[in-house]
Every structure is written in structure tokens, then in C-alpha cells.
C-alpha atoms as a PDB file:
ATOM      1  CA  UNK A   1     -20.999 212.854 208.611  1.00  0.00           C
ATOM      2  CA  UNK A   2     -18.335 214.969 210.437  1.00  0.00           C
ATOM      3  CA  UNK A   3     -19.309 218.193 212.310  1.00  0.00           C
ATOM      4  CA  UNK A   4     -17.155 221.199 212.539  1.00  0.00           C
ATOM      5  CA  UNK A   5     -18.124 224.917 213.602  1.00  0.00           C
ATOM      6  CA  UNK A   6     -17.091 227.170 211.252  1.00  0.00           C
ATOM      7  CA  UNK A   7     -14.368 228.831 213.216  1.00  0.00           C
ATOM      8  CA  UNK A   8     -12.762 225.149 213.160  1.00  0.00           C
ATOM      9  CA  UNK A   9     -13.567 225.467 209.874  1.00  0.00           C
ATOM     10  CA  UNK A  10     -12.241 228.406 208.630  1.00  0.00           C
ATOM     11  CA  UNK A  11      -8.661 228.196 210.936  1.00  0.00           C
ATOM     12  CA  UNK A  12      -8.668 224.060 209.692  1.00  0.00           C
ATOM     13  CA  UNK A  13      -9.752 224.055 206.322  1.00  0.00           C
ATOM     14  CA  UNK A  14      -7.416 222.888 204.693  1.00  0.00           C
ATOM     15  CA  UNK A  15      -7.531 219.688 207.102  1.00  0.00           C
ATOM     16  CA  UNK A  16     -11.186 219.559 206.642  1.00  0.00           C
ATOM     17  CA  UNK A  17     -10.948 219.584 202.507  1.00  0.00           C
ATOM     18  CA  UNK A  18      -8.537 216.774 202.977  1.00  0.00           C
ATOM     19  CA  UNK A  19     -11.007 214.492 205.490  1.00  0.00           C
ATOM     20  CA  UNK A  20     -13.871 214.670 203.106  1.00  0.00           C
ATOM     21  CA  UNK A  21     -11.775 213.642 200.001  1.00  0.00           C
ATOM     22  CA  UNK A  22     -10.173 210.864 202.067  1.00  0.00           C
ATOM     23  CA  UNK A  23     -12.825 209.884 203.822  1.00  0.00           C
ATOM     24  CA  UNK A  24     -15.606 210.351 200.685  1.00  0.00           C
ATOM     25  CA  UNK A  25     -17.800 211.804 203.509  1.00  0.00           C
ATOM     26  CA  UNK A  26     -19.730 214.990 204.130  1.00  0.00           C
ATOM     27  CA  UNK A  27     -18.841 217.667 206.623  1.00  0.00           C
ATOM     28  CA  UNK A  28     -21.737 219.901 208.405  1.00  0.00           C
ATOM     29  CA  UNK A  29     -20.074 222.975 209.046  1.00  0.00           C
ATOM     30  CA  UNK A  30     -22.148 224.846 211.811  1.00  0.00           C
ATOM     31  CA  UNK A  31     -22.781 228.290 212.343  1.00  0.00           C
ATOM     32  CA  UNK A  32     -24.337 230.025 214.999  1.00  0.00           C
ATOM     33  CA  UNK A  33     -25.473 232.982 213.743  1.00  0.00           C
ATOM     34  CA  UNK A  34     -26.917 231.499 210.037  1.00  0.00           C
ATOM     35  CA  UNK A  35     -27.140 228.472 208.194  1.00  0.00           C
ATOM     36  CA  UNK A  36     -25.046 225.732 208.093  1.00  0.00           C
ATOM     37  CA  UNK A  37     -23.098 224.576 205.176  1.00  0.00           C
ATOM     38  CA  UNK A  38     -22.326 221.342 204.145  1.00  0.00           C
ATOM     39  CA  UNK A  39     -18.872 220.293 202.217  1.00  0.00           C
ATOM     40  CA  UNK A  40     -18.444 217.513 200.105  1.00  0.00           C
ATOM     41  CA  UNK A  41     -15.840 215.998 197.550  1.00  0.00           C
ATOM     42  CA  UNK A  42     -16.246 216.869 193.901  1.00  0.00           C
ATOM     43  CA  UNK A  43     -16.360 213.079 193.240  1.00  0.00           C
ATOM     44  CA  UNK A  44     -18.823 212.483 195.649  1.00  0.00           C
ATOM     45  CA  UNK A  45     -21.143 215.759 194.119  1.00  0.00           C
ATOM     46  CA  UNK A  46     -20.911 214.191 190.733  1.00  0.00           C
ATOM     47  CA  UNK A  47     -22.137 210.842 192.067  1.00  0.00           C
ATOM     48  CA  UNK A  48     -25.058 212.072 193.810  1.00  0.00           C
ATOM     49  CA  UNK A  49     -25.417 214.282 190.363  1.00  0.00           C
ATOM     50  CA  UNK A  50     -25.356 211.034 188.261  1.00  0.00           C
ATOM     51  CA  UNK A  51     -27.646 208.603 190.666  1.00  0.00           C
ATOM     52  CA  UNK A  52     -30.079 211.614 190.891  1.00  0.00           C
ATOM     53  CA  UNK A  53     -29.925 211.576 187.317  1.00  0.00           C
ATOM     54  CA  UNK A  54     -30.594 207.693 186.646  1.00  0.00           C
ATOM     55  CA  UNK A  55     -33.339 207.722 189.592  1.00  0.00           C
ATOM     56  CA  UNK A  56     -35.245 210.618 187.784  1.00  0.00           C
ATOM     57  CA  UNK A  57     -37.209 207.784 185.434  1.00  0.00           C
ATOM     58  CA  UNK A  58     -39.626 205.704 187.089  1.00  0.00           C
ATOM     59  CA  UNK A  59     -39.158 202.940 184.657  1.00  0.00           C
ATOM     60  CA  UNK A  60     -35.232 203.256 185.294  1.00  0.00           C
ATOM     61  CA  UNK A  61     -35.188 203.325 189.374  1.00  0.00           C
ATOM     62  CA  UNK A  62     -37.093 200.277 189.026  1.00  0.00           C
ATOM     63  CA  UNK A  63     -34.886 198.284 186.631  1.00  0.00           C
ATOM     64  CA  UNK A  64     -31.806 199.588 188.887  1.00  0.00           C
ATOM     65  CA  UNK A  65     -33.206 198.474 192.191  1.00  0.00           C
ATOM     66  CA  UNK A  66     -33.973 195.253 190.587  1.00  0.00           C
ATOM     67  CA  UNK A  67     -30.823 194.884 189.999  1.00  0.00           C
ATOM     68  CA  UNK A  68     -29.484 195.656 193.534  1.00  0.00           C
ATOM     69  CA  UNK A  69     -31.832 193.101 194.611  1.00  0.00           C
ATOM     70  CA  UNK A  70     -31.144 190.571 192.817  1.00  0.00           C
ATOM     71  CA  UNK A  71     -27.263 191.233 193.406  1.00  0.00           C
ATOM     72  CA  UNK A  72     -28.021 190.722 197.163  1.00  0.00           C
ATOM     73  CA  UNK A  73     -29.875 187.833 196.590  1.00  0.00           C
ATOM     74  CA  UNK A  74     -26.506 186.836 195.063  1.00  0.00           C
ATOM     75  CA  UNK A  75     -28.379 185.714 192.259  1.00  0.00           C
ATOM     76  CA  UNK A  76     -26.668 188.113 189.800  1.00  0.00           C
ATOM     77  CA  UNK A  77     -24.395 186.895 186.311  1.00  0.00           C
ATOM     78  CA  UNK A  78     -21.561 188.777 185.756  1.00  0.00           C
ATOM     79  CA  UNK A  79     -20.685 189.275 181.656  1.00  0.00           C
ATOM     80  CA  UNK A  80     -17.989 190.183 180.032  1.00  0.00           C
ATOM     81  CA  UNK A  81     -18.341 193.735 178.340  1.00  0.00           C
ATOM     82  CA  UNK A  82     -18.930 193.870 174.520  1.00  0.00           C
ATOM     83  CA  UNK A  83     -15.308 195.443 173.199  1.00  0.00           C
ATOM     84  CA  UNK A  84     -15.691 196.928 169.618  1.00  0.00           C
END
């Protein structure tokens, strides 16, 4: 996560916008007198949008860190996808 203050910010932001795209990070944008903001890619909004999504299911966030387990265990098969 980057940190900026908001007059860095504001006179920057075009820099800033660019450095979270590239960089698929987060920037805190602090402010002294209220409270702070955080900018993020749209990409990266719709991921945490879509993993939020998937996690919301018990049954689901089980199966799916089953899978990330097993995948560092190196013990996962990779398959071709079904083409219709």
C-alpha cells in the first residue's frame, strides 16, 4: 500500500491513478483534518467484488480453499476446458 497526503494527491493525481493501475495496489490518501480515502484500480474493485462474492457461501469458501491447498501441496490436475 502506497501513502500519499492529499495535497500530493490532489497536485499528483494523475501520477497517483497511474501507480495504482500499474502497480494493481491501493493508495491511502491521508488527510489531516477528516478521513482518509483509499484509491484503487477498477480491476482490482471488481476482484475484491467477485472473491467477496464467491466467499459469501460457507459451502463455497470451503471447496475454494480446498482447492488452494491442494494447489500448494502441488497436488492439483490441470484439465482441459469442456469447448461446446
Amino acid at each position: 500500500m502506497h501513502v500519499v497526503s492529499f495535497t500530493q494527491a490532489r497536485s499528483e493525481f494523475k501520477g497517483v491513478i497511474d501507480r495504482v493501475v500499474a502497480d494493481c495496489d491501493v493508495t491511502l490518501i491521508h488527510r489531516r483534518d477528516g478521513e482518509n480515502a483509499v484509491l484503487l484500480s477498477e480491476s482490482t474493485y471488481n476482484s475484491m467484488l467477485e472473491t467477496l462474492h464467491l466467499m459469501q457461501s460457507p459451502a463455497n469458501a470451503r471447496r475454494l480453499m480446498a482447492a488452494v491447498e491442494q494447489d500448494r501441496k502441488g497436488a492439483a490436475k490441470t484439465q482441459a476446458l469442456i469447448e461446446e
